[in-house]
N, C-alpha and C. Protein backbone atom coordinates (compact mmCIF):
# COMPACT_ATOMS: atom_id res chain seq x y z
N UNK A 1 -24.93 -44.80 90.95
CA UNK A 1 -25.28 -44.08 89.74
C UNK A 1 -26.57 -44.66 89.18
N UNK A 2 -27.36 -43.76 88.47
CA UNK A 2 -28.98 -44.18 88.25
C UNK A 2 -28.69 -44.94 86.75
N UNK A 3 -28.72 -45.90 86.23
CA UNK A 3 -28.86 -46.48 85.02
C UNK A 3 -29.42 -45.44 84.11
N UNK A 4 -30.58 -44.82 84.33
CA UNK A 4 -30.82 -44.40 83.13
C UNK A 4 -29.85 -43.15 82.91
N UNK A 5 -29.40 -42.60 83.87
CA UNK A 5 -28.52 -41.60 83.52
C UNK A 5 -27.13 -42.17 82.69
N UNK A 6 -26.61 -43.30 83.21
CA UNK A 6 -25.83 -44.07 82.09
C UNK A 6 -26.56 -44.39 80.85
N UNK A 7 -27.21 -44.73 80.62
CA UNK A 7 -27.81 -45.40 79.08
C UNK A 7 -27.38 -43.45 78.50
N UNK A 8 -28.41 -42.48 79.25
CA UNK A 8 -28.31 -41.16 78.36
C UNK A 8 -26.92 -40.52 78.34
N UNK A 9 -26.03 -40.97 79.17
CA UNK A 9 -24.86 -40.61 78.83
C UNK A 9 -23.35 -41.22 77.65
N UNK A 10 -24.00 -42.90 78.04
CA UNK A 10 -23.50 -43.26 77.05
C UNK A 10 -23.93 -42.77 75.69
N UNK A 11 -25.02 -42.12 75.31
CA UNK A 11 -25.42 -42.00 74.14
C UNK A 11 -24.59 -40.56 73.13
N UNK A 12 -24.21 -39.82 74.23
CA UNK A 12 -23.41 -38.70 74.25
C UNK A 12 -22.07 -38.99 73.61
N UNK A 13 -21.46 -39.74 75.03
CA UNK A 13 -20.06 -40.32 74.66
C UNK A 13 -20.22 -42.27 75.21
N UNK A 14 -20.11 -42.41 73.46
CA UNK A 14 -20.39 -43.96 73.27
C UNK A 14 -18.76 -44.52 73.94
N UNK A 15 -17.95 -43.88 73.76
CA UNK A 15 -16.89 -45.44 74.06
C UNK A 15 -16.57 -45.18 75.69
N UNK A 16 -16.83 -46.57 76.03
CA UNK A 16 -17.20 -46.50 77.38
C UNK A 16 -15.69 -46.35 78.72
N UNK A 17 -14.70 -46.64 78.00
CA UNK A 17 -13.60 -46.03 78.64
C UNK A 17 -13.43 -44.65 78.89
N UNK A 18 -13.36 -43.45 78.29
CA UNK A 18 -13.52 -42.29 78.19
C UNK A 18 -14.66 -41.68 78.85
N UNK A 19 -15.87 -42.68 78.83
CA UNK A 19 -17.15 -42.41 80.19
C UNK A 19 -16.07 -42.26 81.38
N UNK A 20 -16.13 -43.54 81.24
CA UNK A 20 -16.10 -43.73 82.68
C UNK A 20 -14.10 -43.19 83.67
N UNK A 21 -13.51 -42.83 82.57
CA UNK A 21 -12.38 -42.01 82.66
C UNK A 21 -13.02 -40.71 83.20
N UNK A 22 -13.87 -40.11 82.86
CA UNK A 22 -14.44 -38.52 82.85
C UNK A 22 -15.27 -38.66 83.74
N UNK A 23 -15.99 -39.69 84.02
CA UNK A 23 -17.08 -39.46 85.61
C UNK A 23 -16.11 -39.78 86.31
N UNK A 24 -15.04 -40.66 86.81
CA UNK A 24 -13.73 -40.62 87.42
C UNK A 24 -13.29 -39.46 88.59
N UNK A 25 -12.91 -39.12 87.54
CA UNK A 25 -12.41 -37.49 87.45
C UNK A 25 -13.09 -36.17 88.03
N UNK A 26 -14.12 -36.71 87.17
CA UNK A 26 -14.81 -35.40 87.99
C UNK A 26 -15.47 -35.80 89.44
N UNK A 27 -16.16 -37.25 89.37
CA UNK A 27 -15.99 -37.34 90.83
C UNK A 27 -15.40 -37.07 92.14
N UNK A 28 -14.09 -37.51 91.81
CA UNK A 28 -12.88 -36.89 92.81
C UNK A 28 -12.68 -35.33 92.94
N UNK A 29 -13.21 -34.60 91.54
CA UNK A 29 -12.75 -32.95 91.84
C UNK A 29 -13.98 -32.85 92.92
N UNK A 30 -15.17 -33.54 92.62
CA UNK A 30 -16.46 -32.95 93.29
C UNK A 30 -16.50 -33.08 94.72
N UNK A 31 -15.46 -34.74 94.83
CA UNK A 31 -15.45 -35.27 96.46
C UNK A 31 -14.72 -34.14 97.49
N UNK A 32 -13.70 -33.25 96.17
CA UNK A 32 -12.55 -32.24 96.74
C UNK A 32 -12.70 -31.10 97.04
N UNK A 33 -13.95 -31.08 97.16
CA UNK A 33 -14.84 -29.86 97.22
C UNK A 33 -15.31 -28.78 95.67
N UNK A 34 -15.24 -28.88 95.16
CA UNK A 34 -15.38 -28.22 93.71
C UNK A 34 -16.86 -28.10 93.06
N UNK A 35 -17.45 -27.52 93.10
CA UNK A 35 -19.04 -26.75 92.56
C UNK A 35 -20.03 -27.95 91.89
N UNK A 36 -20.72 -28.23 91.74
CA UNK A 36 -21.53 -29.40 90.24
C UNK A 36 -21.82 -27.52 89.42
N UNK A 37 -21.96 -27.97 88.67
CA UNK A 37 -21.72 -26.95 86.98
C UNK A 37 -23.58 -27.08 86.82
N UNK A 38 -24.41 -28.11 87.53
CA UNK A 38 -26.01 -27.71 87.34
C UNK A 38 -26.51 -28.13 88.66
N UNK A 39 -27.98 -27.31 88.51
CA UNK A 39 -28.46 -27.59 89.60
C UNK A 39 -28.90 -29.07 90.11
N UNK A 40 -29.03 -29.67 91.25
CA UNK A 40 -29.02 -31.04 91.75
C UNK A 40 -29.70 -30.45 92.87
N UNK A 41 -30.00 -31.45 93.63
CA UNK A 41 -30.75 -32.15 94.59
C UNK A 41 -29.99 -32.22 95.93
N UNK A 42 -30.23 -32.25 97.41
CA UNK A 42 -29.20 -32.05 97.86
C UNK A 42 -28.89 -33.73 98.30
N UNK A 43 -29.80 -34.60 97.83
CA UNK A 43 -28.50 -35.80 97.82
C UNK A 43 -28.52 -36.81 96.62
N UNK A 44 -28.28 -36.08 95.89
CA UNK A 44 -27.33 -36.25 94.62
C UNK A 44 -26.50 -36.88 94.00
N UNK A 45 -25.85 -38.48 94.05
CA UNK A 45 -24.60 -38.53 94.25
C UNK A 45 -23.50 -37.53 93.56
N UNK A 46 -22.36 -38.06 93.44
CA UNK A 46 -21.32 -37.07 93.15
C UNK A 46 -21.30 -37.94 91.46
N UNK A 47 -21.62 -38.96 91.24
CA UNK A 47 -21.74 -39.93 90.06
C UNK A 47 -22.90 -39.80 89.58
N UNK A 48 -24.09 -39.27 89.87
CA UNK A 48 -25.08 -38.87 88.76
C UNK A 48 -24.57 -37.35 88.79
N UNK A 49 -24.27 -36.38 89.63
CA UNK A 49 -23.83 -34.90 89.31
C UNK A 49 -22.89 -35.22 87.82
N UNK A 50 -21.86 -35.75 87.76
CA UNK A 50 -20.69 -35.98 86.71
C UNK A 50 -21.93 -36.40 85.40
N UNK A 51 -22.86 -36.90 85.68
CA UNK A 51 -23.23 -37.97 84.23
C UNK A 51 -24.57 -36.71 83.90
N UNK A 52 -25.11 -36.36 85.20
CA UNK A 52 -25.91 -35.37 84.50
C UNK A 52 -24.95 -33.89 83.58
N UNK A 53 -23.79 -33.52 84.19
CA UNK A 53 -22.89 -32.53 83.38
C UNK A 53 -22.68 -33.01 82.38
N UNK A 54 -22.68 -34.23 81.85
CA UNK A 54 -22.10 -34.79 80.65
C UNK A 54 -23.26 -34.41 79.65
N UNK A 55 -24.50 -35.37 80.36
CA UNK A 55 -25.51 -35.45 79.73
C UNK A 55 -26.09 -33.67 78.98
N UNK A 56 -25.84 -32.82 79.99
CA UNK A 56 -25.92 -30.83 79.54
C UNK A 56 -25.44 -30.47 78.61
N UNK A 57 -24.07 -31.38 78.36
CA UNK A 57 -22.98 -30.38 77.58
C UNK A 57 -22.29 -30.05 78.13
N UNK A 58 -21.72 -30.23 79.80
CA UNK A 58 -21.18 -29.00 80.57
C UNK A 58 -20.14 -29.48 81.17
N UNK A 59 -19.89 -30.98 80.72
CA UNK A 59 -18.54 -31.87 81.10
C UNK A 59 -18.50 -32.23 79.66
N UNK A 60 -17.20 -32.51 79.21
CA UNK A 60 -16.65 -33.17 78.03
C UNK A 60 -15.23 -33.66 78.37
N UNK A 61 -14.92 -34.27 77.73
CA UNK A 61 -13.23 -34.80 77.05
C UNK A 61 -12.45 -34.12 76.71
N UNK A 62 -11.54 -33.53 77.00
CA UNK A 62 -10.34 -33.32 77.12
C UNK A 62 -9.52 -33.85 76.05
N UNK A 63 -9.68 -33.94 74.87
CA UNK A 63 -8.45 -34.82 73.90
C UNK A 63 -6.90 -34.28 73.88
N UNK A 64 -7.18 -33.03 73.63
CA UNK A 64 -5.77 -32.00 73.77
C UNK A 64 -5.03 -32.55 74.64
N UNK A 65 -5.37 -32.55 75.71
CA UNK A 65 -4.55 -32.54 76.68
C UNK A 65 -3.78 -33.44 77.02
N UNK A 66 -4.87 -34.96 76.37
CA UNK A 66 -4.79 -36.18 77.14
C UNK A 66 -3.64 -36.52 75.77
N UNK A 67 -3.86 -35.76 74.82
CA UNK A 67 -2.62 -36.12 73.67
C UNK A 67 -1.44 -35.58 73.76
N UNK A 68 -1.23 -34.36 74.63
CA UNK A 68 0.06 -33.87 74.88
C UNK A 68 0.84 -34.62 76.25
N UNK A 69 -0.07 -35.31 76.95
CA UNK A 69 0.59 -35.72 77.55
C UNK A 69 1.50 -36.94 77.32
């Protein structure tokens, strides 16, 4: 993952558990075959794809969910 894409993502979503819970996550959907949500590069990792969606607007947190469970 490129540092500066962490510094600009942390700035988004500061607490760094919930980062790194959500690049996680979407890593594995992406490893599982599942779309990136913007355009990229074709080698990309699958960990700047997740931090650049964050960084868009186009990945977020889940609170709902993660509270019903």
């Amino acid at each position: 993952m490129t540092s500066t894409l962490v510094d600009e993502a942390t700035k988004i979503l500061p607490d760094t558990q919930v980062l790194v819970n959500l690049v996680s996550k979407r890593v594995r959907q992406l490893t599982t075959g599942h779309r990136p949500m913007v355009d990229v590069g074709p080698f990309t990792s699958t960990g700047d794809i997740a931090l650049i969606e964050i960084i868009q607007g186009k990945l977020t947190p889940d609170y709902d969910s993660a509270a019903a469970s």
